[in-house]
N, C-alpha and C. Protein backbone atom coordinates (compact mmCIF):
# COMPACT_ATOMS: atom_id res chain seq x y z
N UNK A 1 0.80 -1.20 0.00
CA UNK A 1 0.00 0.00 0.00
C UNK A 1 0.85 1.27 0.00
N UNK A 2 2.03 1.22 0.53
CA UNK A 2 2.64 2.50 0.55
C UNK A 2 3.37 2.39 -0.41
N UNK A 3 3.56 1.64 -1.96
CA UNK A 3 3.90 2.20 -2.96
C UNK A 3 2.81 3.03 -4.19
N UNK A 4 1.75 2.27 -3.55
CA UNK A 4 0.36 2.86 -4.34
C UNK A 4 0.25 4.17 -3.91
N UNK A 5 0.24 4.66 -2.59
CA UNK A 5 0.12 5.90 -2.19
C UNK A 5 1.27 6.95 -2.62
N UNK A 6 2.78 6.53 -2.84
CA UNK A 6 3.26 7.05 -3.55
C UNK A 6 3.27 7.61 -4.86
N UNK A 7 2.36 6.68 -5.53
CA UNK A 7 2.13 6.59 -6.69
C UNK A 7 1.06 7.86 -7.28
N UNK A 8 0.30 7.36 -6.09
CA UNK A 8 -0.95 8.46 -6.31
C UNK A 8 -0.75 9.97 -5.46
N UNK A 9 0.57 10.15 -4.81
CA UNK A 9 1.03 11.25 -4.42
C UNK A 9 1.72 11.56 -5.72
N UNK A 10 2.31 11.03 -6.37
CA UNK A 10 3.06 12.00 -7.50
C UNK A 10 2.16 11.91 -8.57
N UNK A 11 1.00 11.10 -8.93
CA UNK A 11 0.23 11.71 -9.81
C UNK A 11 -0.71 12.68 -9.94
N UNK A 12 -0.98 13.28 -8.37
CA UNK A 12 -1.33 14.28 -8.19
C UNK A 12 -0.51 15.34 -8.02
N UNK A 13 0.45 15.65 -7.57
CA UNK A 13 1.77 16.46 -7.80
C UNK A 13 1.34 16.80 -8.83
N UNK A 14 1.47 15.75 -10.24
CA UNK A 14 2.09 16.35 -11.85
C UNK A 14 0.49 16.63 -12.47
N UNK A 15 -0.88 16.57 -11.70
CA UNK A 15 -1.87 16.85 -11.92
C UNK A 15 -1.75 18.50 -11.62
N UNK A 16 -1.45 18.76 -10.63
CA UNK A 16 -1.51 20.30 -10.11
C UNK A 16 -0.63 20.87 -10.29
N UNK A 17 0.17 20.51 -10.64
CA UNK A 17 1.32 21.25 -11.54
C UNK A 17 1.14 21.43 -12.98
N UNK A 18 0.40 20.75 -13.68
CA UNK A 18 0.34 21.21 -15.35
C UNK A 18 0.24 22.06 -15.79
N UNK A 19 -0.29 23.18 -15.47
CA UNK A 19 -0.10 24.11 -15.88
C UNK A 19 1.22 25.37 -15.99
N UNK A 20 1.69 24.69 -14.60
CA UNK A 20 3.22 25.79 -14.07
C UNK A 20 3.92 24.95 -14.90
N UNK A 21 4.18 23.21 -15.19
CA UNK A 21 5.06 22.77 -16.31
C UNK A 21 4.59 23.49 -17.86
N UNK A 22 3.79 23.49 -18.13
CA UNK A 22 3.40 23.74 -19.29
C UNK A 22 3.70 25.19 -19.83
N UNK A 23 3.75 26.25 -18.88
CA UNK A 23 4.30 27.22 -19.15
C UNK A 23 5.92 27.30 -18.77
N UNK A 24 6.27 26.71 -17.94
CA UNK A 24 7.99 26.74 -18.00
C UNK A 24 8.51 25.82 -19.54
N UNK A 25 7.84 25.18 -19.95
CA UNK A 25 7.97 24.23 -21.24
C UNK A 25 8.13 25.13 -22.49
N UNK A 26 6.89 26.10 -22.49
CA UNK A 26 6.61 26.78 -23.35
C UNK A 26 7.24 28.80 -23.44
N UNK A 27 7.95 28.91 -21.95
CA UNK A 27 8.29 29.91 -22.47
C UNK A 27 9.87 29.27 -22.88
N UNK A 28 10.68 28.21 -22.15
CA UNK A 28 11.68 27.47 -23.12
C UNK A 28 11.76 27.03 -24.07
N UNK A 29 10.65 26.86 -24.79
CA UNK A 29 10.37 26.77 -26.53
C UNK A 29 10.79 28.47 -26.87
N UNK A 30 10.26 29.16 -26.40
CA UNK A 30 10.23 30.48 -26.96
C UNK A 30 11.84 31.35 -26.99
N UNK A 31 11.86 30.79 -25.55
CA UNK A 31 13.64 31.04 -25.52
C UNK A 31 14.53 30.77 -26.07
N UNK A 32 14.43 29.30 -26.79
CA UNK A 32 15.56 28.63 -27.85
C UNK A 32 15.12 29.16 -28.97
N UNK A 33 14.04 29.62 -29.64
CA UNK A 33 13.64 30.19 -30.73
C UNK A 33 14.10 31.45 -30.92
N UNK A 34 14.16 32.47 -29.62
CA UNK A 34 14.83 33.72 -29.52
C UNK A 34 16.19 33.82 -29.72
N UNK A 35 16.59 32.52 -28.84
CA UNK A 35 18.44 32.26 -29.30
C UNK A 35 19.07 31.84 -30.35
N UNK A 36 18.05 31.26 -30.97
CA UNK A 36 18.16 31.20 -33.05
C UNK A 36 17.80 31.51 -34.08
N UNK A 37 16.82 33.20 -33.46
CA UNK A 37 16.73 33.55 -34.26
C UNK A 37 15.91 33.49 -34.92
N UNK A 38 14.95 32.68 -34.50
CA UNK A 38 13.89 32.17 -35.15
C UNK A 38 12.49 33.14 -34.53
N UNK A 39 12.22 34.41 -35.64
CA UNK A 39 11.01 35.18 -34.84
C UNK A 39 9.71 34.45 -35.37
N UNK A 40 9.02 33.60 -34.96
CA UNK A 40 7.17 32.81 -35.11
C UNK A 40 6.34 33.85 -34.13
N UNK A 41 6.69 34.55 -33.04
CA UNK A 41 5.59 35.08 -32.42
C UNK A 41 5.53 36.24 -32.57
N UNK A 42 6.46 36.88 -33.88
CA UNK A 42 5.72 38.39 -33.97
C UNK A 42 4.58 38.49 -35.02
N UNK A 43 3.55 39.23 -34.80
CA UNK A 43 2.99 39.90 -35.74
C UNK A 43 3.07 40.85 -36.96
N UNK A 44 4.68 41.58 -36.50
CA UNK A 44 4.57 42.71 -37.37
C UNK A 44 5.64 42.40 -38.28
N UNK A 45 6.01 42.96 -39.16
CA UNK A 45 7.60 42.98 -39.94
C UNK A 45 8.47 44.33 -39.40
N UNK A 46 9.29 44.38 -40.09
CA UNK A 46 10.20 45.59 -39.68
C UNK A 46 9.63 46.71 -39.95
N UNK A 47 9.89 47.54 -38.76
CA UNK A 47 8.82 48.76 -39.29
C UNK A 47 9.72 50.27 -38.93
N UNK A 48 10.35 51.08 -40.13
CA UNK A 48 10.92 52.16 -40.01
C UNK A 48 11.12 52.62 -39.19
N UNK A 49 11.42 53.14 -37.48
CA UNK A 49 11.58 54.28 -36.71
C UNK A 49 11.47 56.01 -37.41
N UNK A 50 10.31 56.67 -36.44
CA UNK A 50 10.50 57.77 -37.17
C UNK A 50 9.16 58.34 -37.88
N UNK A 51 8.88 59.31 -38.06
CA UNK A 51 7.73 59.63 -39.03
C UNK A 51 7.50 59.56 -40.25
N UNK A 52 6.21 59.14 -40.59
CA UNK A 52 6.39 59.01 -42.66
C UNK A 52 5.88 59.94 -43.09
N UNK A 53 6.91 60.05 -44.48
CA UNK A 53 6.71 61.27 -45.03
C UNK A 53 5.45 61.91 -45.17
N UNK A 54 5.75 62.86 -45.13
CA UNK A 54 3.85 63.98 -44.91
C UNK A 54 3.73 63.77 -46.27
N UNK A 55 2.64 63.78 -46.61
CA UNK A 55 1.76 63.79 -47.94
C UNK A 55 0.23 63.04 -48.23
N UNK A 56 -0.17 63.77 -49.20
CA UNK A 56 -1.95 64.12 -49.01
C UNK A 56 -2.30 62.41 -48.93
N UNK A 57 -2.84 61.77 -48.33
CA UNK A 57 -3.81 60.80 -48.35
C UNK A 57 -4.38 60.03 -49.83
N UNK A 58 -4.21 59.14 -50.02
CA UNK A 58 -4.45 58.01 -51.21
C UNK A 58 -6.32 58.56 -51.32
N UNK A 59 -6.51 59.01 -52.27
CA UNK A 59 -8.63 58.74 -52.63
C UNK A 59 -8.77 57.69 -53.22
N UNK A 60 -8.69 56.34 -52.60
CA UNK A 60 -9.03 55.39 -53.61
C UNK A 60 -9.66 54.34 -52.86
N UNK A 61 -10.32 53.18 -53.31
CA UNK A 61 -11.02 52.41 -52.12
C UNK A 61 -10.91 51.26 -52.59
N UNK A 62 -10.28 50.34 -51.94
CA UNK A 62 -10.15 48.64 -52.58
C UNK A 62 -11.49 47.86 -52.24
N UNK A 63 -12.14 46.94 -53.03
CA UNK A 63 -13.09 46.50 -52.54
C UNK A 63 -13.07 44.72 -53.32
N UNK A 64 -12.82 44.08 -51.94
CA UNK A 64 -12.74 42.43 -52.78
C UNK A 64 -14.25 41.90 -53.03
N UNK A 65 -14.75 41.41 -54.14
CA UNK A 65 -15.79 41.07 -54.61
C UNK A 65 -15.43 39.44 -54.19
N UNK A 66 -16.40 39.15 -53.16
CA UNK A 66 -16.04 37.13 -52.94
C UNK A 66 -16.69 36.15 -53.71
N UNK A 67 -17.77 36.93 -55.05
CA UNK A 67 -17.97 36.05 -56.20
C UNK A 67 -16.87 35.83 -57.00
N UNK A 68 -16.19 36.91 -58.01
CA UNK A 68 -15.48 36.60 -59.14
C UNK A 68 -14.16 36.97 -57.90
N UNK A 69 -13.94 36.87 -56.82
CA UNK A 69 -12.54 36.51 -55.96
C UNK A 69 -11.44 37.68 -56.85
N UNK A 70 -12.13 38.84 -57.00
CA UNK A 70 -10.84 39.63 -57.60
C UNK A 70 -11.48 41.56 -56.68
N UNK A 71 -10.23 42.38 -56.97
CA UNK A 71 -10.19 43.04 -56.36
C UNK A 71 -10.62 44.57 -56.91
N UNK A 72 -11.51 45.23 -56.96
CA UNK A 72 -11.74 46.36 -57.12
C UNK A 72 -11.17 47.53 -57.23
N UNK A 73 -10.70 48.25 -57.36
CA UNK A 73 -9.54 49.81 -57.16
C UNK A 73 -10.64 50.93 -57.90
N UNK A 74 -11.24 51.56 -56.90
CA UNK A 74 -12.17 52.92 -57.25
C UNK A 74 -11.64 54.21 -56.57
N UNK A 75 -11.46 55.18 -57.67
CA UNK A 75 -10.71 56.21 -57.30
C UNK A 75 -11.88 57.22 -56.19
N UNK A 76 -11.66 58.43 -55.75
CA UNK A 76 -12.55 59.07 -55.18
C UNK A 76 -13.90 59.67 -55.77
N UNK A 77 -13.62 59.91 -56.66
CA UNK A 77 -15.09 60.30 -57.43
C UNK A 77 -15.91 59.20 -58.27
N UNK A 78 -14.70 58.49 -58.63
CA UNK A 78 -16.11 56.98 -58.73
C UNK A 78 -16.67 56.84 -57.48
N UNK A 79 -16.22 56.78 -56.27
CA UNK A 79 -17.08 56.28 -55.13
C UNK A 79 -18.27 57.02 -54.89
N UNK A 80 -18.07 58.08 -54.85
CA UNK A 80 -19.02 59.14 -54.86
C UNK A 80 -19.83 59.67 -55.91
N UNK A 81 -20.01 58.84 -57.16
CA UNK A 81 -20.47 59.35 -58.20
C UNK A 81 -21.80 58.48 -57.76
């Protein structure tokens, strides 16, 4: 009996712990990925530092049509015509 109770002491241990393993697991995935370089968890790409150049605003309006799966380009006064 007192190897069963051992038994069922450490399977509850690694029951109430899954979650604290699972994140020490997973930010060490993230860490060896950082140490090679390997970026999977950003969202963005490289993005200039700095302000972009001033100038007037695009009038044009893209619009994807999901019948014929192609893409629209209407300048400002077509939209408004």
């Amino acid at each position: 009996m007192k190897g069963c109770n051992t038994i069922q002491g450490l399977w509850w241990s690694l029951a109430t712990a899954r979650n604290a393993l699972l994140v020490i697991l997973c930010s060490g995935f993230a860490s060896a990925c950082l140490a090679f370089e390997k970026n999977f968890f950003s969202l963005t790409q490289h993005v200039d530092a700095g302000m972009p150049p001033f100038q007037i605003p695009q009038f044009s309006f893209q619009n994807l049509d999901p019948v014929t799966n192609s893409t629209t380009y209407k300048s400002c006064a077509d939209v408004f015509k």
